[in-house]
PDB file of N, CA and C in Angstrom:
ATOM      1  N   UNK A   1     -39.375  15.219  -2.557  1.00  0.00           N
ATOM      2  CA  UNK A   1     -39.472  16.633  -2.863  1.00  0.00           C
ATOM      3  C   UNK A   1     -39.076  17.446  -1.629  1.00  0.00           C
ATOM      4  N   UNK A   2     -37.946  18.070  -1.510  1.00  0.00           N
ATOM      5  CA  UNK A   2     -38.119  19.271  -0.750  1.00  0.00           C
ATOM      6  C   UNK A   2     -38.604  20.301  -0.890  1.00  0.00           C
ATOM      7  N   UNK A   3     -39.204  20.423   0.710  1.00  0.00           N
ATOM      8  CA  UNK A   3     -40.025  21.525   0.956  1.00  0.00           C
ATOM      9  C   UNK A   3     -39.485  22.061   1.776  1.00  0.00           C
ATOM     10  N   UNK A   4     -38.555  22.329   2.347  1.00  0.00           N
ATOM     11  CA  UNK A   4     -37.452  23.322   2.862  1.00  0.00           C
ATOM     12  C   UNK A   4     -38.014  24.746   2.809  1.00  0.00           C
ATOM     13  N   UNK A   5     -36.806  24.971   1.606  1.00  0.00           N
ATOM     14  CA  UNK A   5     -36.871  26.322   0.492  1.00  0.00           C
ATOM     15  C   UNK A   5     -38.396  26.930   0.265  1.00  0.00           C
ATOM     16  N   UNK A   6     -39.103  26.119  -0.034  1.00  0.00           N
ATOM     17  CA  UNK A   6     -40.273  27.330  -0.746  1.00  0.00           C
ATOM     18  C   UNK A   6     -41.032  27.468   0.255  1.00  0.00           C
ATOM     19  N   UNK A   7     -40.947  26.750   1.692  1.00  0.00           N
ATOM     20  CA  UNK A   7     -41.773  26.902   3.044  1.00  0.00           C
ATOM     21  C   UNK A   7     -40.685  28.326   3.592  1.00  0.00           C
ATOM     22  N   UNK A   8     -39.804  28.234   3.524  1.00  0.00           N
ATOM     23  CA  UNK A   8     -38.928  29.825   4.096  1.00  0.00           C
ATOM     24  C   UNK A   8     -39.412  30.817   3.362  1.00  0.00           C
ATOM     25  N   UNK A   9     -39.215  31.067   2.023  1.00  0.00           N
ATOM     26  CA  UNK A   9     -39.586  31.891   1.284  1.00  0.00           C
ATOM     27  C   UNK A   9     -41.124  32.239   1.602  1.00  0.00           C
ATOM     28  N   UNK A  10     -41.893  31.499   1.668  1.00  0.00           N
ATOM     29  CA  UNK A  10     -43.313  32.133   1.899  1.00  0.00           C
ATOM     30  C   UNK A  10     -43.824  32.365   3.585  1.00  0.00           C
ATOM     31  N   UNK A  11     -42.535  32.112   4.357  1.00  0.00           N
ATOM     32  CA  UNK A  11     -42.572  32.323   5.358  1.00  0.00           C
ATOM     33  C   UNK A  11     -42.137  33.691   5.246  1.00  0.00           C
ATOM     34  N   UNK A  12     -41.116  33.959   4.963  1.00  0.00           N
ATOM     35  CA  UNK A  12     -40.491  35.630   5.235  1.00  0.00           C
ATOM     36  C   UNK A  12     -41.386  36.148   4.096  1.00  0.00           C
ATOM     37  N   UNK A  13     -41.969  36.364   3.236  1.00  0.00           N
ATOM     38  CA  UNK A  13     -42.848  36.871   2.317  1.00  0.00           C
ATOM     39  C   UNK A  13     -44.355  37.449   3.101  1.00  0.00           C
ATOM     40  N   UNK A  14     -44.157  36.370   4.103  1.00  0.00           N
ATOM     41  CA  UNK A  14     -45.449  36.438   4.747  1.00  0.00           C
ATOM     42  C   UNK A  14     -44.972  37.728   5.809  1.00  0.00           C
ATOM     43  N   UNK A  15     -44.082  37.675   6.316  1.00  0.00           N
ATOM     44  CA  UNK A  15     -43.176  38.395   7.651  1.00  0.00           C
ATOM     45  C   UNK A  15     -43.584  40.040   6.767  1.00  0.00           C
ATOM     46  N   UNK A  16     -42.598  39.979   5.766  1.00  0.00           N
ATOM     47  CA  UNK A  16     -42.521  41.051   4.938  1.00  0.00           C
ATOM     48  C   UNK A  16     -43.951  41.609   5.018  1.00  0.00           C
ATOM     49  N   UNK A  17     -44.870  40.696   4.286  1.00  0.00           N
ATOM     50  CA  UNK A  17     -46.342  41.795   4.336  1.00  0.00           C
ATOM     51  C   UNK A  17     -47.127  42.140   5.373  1.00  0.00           C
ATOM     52  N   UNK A  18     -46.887  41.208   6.516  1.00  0.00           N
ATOM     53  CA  UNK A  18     -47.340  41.772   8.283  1.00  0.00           C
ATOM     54  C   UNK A  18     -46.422  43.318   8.211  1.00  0.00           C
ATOM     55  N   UNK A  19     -45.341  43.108   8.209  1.00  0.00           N
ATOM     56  CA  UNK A  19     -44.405  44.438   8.730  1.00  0.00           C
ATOM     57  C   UNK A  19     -44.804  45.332   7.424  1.00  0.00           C
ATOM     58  N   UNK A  20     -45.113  45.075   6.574  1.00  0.00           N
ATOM     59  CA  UNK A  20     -45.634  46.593   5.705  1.00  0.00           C
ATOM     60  C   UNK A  20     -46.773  46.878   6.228  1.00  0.00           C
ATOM     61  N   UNK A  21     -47.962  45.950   6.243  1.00  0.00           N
ATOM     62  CA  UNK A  21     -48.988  46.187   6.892  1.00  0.00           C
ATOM     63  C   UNK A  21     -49.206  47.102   7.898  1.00  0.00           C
ATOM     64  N   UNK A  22     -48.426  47.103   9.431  1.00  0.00           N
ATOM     65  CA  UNK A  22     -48.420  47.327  10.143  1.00  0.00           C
ATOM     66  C   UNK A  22     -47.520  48.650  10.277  1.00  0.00           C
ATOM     67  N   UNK A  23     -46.390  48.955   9.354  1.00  0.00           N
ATOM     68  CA  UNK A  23     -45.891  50.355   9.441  1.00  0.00           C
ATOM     69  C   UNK A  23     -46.572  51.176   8.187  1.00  0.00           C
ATOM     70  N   UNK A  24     -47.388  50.484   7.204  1.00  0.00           N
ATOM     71  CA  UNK A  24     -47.838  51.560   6.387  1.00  0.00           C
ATOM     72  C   UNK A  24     -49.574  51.627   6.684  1.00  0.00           C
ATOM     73  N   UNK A  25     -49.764  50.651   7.265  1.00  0.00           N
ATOM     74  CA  UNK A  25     -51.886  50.778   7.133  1.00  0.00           C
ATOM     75  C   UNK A  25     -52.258  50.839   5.843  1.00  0.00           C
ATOM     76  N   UNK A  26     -51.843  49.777   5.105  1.00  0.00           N
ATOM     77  CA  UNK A  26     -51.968  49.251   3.809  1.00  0.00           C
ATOM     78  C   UNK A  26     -53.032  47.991   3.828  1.00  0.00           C
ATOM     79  N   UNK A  27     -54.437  48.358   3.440  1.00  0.00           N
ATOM     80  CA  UNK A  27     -55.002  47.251   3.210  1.00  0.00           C
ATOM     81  C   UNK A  27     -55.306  47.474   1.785  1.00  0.00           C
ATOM     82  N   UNK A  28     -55.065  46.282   0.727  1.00  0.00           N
ATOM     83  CA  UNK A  28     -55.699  47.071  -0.609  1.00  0.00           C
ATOM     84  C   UNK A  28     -57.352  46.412  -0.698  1.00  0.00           C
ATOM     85  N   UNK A  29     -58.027  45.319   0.016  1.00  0.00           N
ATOM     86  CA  UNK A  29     -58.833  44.886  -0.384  1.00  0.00           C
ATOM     87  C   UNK A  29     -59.903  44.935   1.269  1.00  0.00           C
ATOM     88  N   UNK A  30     -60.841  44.779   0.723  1.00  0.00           N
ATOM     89  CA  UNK A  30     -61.857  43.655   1.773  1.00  0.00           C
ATOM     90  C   UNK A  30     -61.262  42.372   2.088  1.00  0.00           C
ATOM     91  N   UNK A  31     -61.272  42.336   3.278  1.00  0.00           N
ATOM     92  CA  UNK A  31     -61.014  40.599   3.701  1.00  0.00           C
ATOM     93  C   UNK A  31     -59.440  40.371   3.637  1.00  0.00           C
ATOM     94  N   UNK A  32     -58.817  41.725   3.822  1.00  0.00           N
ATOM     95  CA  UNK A  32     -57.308  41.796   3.650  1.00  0.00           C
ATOM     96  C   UNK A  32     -57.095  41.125   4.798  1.00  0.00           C
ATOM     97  N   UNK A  33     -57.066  41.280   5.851  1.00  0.00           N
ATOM     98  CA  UNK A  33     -56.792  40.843   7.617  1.00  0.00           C
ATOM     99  C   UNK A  33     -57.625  39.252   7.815  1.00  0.00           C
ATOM    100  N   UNK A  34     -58.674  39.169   7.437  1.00  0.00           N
ATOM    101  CA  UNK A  34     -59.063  37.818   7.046  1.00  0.00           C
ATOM    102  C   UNK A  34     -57.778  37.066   6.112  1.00  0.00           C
ATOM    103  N   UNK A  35     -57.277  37.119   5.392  1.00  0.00           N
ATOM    104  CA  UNK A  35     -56.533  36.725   4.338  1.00  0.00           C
ATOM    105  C   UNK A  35     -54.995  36.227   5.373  1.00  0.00           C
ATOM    106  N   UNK A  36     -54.488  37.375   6.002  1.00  0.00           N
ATOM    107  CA  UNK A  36     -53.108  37.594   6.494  1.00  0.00           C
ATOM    108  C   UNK A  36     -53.472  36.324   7.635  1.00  0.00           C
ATOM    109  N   UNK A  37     -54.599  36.917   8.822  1.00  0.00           N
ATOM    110  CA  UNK A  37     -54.833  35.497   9.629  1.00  0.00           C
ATOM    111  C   UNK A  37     -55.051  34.443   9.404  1.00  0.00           C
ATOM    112  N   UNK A  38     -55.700  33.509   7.996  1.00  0.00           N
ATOM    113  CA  UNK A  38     -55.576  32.523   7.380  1.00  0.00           C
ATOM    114  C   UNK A  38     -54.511  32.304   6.979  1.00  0.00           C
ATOM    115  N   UNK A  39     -53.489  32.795   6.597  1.00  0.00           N
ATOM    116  CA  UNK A  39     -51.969  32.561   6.668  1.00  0.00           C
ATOM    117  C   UNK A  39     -51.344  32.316   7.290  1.00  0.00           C
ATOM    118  N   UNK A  40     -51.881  33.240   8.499  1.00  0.00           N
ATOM    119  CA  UNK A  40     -50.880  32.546   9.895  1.00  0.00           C
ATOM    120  C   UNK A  40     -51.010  31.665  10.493  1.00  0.00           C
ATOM    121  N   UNK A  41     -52.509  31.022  10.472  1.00  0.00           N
ATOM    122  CA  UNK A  41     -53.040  29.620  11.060  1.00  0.00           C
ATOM    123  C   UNK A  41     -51.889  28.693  10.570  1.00  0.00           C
ATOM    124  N   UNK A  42     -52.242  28.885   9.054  1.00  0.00           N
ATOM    125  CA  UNK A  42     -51.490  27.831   8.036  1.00  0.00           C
ATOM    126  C   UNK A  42     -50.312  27.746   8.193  1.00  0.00           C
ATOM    127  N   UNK A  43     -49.678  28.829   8.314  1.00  0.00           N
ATOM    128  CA  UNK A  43     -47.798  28.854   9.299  1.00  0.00           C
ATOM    129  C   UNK A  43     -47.999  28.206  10.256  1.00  0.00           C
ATOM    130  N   UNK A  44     -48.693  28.552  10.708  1.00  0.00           N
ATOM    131  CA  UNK A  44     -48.525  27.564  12.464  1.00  0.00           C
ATOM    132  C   UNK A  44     -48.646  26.318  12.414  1.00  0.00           C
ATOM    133  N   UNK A  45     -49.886  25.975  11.827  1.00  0.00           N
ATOM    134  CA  UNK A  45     -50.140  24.726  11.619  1.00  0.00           C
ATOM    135  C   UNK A  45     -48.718  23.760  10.999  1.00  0.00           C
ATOM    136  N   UNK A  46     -48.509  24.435  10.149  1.00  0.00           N
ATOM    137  CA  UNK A  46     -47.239  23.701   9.355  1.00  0.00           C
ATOM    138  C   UNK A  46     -46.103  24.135  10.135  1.00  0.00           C
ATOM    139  N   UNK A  47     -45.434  24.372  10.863  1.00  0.00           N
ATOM    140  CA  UNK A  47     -44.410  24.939  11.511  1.00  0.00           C
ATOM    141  C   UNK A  47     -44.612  23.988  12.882  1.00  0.00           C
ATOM    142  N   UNK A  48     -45.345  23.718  13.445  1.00  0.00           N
ATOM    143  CA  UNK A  48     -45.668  22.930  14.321  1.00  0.00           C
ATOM    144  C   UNK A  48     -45.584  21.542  14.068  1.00  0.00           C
ATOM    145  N   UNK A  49     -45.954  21.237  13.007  1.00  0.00           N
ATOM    146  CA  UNK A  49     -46.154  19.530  12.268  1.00  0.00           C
ATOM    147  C   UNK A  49     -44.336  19.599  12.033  1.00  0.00           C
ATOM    148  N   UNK A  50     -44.055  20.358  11.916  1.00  0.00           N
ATOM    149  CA  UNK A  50     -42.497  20.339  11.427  1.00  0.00           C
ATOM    150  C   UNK A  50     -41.366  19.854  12.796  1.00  0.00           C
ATOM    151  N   UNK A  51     -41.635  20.775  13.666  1.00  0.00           N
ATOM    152  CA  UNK A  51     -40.921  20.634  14.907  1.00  0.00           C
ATOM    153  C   UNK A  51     -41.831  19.678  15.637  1.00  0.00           C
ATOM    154  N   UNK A  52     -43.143  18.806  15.121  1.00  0.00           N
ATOM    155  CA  UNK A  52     -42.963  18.092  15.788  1.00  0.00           C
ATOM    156  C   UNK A  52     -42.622  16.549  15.646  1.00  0.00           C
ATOM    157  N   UNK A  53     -42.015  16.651  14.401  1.00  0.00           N
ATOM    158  CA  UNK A  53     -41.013  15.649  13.965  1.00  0.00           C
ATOM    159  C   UNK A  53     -40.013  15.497  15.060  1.00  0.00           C
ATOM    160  N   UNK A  54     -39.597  16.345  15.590  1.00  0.00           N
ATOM    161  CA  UNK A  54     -37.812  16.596  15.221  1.00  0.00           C
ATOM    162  C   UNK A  54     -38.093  16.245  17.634  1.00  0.00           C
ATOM    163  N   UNK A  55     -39.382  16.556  18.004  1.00  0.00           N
ATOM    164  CA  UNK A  55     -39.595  16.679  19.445  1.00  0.00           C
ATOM    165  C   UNK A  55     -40.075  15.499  19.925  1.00  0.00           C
ATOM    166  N   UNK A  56     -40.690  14.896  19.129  1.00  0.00           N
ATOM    167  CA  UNK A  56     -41.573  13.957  19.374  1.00  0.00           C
ATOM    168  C   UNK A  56     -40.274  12.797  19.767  1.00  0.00           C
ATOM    169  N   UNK A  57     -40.995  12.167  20.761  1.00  0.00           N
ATOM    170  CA  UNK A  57     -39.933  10.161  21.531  1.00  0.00           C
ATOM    171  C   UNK A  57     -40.156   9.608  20.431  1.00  0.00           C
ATOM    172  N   UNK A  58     -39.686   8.689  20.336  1.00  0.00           N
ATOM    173  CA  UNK A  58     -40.031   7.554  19.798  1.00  0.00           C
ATOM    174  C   UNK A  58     -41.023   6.466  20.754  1.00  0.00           C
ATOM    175  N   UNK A  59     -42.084   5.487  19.572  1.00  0.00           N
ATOM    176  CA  UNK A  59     -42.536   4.978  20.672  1.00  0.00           C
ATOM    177  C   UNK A  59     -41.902   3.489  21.660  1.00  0.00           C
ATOM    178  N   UNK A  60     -41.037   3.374  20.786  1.00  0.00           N
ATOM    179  CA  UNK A  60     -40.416   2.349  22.073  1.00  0.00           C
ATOM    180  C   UNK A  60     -39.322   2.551  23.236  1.00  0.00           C
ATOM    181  N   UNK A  61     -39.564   3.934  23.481  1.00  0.00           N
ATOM    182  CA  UNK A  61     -38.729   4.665  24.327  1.00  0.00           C
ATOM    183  C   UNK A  61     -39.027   3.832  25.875  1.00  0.00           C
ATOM    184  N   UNK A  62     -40.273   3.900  26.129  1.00  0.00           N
ATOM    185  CA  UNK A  62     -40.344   3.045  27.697  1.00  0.00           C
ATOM    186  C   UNK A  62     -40.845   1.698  27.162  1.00  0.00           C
ATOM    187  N   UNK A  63     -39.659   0.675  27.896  1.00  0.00           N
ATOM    188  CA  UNK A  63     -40.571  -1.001  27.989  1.00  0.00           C
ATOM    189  C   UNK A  63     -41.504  -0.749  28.539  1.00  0.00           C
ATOM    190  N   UNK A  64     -42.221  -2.097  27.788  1.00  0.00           N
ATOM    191  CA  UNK A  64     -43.402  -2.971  27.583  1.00  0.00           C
ATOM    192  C   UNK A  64     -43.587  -3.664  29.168  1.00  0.00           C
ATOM    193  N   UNK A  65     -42.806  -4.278  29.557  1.00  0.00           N
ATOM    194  CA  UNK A  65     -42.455  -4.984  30.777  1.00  0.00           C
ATOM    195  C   UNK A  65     -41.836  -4.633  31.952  1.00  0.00           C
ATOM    196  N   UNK A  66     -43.069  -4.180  32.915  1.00  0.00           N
ATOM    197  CA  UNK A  66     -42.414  -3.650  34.575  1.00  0.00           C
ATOM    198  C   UNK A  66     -41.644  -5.012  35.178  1.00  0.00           C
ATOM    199  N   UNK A  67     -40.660  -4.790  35.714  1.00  0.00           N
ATOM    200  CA  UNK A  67     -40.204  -5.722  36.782  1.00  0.00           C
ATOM    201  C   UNK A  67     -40.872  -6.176  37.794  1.00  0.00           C
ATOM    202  N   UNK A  68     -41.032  -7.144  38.485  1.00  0.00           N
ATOM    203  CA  UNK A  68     -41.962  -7.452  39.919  1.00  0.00           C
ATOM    204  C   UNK A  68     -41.570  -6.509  41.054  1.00  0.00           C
ATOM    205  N   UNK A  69     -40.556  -6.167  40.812  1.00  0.00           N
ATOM    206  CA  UNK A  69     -40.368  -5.399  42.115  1.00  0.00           C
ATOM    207  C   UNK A  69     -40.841  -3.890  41.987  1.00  0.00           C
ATOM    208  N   UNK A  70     -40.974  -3.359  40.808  1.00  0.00           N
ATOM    209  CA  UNK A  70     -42.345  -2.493  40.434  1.00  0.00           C
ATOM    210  C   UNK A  70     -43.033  -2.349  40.225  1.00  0.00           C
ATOM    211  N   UNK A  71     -43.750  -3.559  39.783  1.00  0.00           N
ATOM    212  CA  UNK A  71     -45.631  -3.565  40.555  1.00  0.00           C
ATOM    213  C   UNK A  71     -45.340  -3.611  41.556  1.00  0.00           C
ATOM    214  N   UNK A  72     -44.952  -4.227  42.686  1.00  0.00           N
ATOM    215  CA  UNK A  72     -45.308  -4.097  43.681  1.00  0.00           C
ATOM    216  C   UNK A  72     -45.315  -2.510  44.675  1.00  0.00           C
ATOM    217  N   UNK A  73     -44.444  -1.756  43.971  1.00  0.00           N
ATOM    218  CA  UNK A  73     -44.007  -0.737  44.138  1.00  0.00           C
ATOM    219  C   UNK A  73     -45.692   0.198  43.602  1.00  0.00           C
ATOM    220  N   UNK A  74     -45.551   0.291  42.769  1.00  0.00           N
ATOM    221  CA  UNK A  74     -47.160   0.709  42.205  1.00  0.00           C
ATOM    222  C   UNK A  74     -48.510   0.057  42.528  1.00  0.00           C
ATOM    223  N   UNK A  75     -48.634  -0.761  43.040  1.00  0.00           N
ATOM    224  CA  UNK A  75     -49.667  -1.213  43.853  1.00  0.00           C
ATOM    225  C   UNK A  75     -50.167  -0.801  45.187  1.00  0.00           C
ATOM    226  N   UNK A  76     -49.127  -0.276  45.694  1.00  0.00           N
ATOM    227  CA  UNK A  76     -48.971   0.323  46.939  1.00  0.00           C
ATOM    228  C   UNK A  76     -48.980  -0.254  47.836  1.00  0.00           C
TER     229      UNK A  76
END
């Protein structure tokens, strides 16, 4: 399943109602600003898990096995 597409869309949806928010002082409810910051956690959270696919090494990036002539080097 891609999740691309409907993660953008509710990303700029989300953009959209910060920037009305903020140029009109539009709250229609209680717990409106509660609501918007539980959104943004949830962006982050997921936006982060995303890029950190794409950042993250792999784990067999450094051998398993120092050479002798670097322990000895690290031993001091």
């Amino acid at each position: 399943m891609r999740t691309g597409r409907p993660m953008l869309v509710t990303a700029a949806a989300f953009v959209v109602a910060v920037l009305v928010d903020l140029v009109v002082g539009y709250s229609p409810f209680p717990g409106y600003g509660a609501l918007i910051g539980l959104l943004g956690c949830i962006v982050i959270v997921v936006v982060s898990k995303w890029l950190g696919r794409f950042l993250s090494r792999p784990e067999d990036l450094y051998p398993l096995d120092v050479p002798a002539d670097v322990q000895e080097d690290l031993r001091g």
